[in-house]
N, C-alpha and C. Protein backbone atom coordinates (compact mmCIF):
# COMPACT_ATOMS: atom_id res chain seq x y z
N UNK A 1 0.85 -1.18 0.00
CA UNK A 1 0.00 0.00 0.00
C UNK A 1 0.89 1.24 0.00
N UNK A 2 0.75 1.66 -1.03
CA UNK A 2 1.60 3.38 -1.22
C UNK A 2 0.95 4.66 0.23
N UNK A 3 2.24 4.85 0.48
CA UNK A 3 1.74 5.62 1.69
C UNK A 3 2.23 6.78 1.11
N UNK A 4 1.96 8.04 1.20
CA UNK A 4 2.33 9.64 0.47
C UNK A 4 2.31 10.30 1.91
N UNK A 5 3.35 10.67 2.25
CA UNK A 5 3.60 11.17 3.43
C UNK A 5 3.64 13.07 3.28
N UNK A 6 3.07 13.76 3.70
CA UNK A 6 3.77 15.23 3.33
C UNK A 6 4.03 15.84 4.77
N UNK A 7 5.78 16.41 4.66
CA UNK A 7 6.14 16.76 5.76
C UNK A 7 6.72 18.09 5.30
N UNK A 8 6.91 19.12 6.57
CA UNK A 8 7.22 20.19 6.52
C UNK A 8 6.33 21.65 6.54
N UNK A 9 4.64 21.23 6.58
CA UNK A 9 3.71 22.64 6.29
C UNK A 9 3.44 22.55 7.92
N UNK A 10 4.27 22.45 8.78
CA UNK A 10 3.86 22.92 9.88
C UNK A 10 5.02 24.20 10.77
N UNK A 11 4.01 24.49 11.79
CA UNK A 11 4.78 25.84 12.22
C UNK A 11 6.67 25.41 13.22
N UNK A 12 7.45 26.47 12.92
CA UNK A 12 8.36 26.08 13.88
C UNK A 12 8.28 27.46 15.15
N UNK A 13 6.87 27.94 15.22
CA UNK A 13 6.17 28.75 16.62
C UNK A 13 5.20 27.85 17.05
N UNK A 14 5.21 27.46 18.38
CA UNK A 14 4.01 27.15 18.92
C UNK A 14 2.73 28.06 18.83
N UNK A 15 1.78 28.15 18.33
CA UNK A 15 0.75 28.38 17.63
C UNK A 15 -0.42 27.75 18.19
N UNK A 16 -1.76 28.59 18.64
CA UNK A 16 -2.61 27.80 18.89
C UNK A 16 -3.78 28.56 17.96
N UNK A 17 -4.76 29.12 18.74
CA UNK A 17 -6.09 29.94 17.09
C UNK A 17 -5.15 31.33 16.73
N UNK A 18 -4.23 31.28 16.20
CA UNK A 18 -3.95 32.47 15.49
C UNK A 18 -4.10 32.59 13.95
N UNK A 19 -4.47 33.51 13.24
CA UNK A 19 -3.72 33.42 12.04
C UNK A 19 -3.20 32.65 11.26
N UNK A 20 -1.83 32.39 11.80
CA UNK A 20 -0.90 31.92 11.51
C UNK A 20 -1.16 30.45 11.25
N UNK A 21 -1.75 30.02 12.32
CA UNK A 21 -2.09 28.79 12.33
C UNK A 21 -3.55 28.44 11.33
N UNK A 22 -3.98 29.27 11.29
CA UNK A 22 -5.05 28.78 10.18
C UNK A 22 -4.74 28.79 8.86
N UNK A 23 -3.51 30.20 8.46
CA UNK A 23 -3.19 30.01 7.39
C UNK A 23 -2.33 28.36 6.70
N UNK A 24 -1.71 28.29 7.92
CA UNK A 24 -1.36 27.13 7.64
C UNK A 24 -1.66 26.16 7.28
N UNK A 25 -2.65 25.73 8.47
CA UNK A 25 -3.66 24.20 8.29
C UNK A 25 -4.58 24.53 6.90
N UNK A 26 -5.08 25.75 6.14
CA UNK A 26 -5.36 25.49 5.36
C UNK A 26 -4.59 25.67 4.32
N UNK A 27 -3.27 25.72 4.01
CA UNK A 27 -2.50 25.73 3.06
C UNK A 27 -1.96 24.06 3.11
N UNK A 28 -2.20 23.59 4.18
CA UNK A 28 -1.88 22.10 4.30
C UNK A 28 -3.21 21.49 3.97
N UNK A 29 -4.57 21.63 3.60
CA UNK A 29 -5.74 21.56 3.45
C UNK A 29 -6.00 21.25 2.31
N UNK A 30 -5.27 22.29 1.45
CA UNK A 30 -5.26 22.77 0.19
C UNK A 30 -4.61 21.58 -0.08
N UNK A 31 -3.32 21.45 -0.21
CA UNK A 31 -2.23 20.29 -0.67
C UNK A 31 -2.95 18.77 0.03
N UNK A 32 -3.17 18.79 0.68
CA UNK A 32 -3.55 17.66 0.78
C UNK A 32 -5.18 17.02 -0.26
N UNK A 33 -5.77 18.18 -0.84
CA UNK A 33 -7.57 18.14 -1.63
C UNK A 33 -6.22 17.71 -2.73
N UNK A 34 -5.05 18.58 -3.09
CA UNK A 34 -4.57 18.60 -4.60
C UNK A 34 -3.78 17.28 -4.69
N UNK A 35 -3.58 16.51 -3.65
CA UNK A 35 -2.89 15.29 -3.55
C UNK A 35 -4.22 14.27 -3.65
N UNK A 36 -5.18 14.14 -2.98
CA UNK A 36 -6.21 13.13 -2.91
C UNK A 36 -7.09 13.36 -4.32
N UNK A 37 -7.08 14.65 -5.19
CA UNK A 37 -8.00 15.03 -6.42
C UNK A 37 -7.21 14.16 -7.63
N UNK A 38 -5.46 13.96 -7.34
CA UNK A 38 -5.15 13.33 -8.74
C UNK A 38 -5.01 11.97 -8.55
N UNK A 39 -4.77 11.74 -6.79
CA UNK A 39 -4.46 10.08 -7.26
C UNK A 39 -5.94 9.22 -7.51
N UNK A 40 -6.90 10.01 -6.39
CA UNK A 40 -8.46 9.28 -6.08
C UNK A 40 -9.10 9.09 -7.97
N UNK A 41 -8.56 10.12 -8.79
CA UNK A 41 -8.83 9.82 -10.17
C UNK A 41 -8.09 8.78 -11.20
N UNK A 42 -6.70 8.41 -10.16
CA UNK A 42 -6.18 7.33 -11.17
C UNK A 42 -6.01 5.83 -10.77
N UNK A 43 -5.54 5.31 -10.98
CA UNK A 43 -5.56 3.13 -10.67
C UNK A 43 -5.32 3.34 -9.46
N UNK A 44 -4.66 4.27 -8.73
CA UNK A 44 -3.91 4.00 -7.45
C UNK A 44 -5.39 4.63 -6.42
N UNK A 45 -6.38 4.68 -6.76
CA UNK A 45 -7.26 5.34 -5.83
C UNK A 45 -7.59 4.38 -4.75
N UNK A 46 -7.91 3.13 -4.71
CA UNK A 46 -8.07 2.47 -3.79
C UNK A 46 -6.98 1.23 -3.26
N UNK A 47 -5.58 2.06 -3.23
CA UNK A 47 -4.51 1.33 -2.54
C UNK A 47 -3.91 2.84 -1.60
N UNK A 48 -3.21 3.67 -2.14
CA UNK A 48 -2.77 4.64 -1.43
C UNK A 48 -3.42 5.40 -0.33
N UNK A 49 -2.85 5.52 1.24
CA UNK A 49 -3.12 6.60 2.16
C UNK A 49 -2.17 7.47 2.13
N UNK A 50 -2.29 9.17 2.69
CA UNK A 50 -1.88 10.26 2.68
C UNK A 50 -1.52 10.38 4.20
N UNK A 51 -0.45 10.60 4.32
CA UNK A 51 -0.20 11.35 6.21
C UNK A 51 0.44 12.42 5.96
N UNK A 52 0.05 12.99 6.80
CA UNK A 52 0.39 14.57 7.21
C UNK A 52 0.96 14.75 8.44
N UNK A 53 2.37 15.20 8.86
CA UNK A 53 2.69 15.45 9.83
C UNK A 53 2.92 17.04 10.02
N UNK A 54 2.75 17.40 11.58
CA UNK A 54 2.77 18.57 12.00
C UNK A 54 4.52 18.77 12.22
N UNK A 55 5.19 19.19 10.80
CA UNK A 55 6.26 19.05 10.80
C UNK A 55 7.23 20.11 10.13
N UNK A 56 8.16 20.78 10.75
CA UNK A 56 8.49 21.81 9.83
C UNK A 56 10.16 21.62 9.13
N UNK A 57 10.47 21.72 8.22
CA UNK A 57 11.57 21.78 7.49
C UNK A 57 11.97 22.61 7.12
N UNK A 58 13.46 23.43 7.57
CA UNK A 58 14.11 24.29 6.91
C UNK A 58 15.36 24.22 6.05
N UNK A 59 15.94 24.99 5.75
CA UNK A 59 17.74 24.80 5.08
C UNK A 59 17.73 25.84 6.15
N UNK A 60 19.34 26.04 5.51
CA UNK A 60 20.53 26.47 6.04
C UNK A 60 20.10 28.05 6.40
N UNK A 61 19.01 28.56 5.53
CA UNK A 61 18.88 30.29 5.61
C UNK A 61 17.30 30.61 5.95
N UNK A 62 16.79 29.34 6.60
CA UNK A 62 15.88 29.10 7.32
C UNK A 62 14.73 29.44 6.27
N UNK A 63 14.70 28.85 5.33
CA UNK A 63 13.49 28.97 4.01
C UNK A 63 12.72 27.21 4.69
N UNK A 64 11.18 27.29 4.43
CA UNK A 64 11.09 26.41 4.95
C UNK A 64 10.86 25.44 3.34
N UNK A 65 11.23 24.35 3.17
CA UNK A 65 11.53 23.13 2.50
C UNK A 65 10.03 22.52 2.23
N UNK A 66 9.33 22.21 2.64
CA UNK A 66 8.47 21.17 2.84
C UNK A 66 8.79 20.16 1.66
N UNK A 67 8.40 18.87 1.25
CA UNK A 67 8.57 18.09 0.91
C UNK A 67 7.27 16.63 1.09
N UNK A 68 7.73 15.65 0.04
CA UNK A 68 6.97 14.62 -0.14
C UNK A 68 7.66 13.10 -0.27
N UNK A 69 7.35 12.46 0.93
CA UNK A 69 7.58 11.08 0.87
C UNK A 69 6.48 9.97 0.74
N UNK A 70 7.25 9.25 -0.26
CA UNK A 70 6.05 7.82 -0.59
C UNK A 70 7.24 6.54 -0.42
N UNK A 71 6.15 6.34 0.35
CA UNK A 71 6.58 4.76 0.71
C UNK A 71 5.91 3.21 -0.13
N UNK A 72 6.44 2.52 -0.69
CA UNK A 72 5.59 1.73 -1.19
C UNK A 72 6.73 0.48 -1.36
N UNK A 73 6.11 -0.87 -1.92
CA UNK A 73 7.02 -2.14 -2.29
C UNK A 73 7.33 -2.22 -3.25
N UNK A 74 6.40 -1.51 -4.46
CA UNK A 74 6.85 -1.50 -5.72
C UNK A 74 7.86 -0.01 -6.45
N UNK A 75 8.77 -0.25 -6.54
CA UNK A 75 8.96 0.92 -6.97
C UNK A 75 8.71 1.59 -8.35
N UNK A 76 8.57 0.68 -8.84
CA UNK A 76 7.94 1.43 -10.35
C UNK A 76 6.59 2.08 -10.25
N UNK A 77 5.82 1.55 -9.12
CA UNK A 77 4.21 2.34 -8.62
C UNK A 77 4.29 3.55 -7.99
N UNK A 78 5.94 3.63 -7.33
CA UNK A 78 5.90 4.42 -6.59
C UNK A 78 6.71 5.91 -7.48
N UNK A 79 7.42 5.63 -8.58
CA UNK A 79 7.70 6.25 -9.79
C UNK A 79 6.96 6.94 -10.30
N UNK A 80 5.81 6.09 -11.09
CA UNK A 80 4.22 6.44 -11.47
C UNK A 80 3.60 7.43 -10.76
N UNK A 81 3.48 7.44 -8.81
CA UNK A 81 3.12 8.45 -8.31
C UNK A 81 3.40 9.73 -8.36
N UNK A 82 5.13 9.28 -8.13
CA UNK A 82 5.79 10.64 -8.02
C UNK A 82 5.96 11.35 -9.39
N UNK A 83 5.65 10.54 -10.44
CA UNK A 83 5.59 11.53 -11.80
C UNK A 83 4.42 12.16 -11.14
N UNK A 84 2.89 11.78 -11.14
CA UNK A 84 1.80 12.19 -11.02
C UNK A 84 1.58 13.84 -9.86
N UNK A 85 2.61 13.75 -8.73
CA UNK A 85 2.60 14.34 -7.80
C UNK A 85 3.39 15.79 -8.35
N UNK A 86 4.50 15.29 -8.97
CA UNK A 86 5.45 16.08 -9.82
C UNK A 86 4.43 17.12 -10.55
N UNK A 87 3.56 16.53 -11.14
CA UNK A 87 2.94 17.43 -12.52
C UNK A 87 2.27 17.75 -11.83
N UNK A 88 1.63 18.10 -10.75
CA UNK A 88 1.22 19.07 -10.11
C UNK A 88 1.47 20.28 -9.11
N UNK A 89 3.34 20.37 -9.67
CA UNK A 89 4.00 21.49 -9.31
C UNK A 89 3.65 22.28 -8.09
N UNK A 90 3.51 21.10 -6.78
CA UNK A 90 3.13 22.22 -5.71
C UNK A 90 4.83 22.64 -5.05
N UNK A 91 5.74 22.53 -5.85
CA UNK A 91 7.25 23.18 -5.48
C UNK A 91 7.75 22.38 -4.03
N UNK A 92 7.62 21.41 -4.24
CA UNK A 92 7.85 20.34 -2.99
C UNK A 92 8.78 19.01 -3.96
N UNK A 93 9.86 18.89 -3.09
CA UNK A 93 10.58 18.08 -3.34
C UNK A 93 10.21 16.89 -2.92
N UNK A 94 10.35 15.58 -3.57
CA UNK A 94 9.80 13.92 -3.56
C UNK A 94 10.61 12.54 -3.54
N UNK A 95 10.82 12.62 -2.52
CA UNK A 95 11.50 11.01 -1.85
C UNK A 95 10.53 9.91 -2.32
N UNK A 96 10.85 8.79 -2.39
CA UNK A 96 10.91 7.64 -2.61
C UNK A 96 11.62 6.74 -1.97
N UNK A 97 10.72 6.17 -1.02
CA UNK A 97 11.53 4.71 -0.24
C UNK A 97 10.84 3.60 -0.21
N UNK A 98 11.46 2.79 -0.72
CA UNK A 98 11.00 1.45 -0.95
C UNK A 98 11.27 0.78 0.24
N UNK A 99 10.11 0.02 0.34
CA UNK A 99 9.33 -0.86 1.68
C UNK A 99 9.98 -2.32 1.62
N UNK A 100 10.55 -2.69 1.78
CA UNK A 100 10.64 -4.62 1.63
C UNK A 100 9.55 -5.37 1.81
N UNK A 101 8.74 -5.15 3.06
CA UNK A 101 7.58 -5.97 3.15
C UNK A 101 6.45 -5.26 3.54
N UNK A 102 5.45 -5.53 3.13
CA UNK A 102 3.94 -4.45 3.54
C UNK A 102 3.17 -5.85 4.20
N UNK A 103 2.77 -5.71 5.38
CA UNK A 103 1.83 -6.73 5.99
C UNK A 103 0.23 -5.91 6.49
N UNK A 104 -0.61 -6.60 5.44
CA UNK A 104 -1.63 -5.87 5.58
C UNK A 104 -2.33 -6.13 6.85
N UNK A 105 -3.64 -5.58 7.17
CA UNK A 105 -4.78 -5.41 8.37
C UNK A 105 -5.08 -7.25 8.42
């Protein structure tokens, strides 16, 4: 099961109802409708889950990074995704790690 992980759209301020924090969760809202709108339309709709961590990523000059990891057994499925994720240019960089064994429910 392809897992699509997206890390990094979270705050590095503790944040509770501000602003800040709403802009966020819905800019993570957003990416997450534009992640579930292309795969839920292609073969992979009923194998892949999405996680979202409350997670923030920077470099060196404190730009924040965010980014996209998929986990899966196949890697050519997991190729296929990340083209798919790619062409929807949300400017997030895309890991790929292959799973050895998936033991389902």
């Amino acid at each position: 099961m392809p897992n699509i992980e997206i890390h990094g759209m979270g705050s590095i301020f503790e944040v509770e109802d501000t602003l800040l924090f709403r802009l966020q969760h819905q800019a993570l809202l957003n990416t997450v409708k534009k992640i579930k709108d292309v795969i839920f339309a292609s073969e992979f709709k009923d194998k892949v889950v999405i996680t979202a961590f409350d997670s923030f990523c920077i470099d060196v000059e404190h730009t924040s990074q965010p980014f996209l990891r998929i986990y899966d057994t196949n890697i050519q499925e997991a190729d296929k995704i990340a083209q798919m994720l790619h062409d929807l240019r949300l400017g997030f960089d895309i890991e790929i790690v292959g799973v050895e064994k998936f033991i389902p429910k």
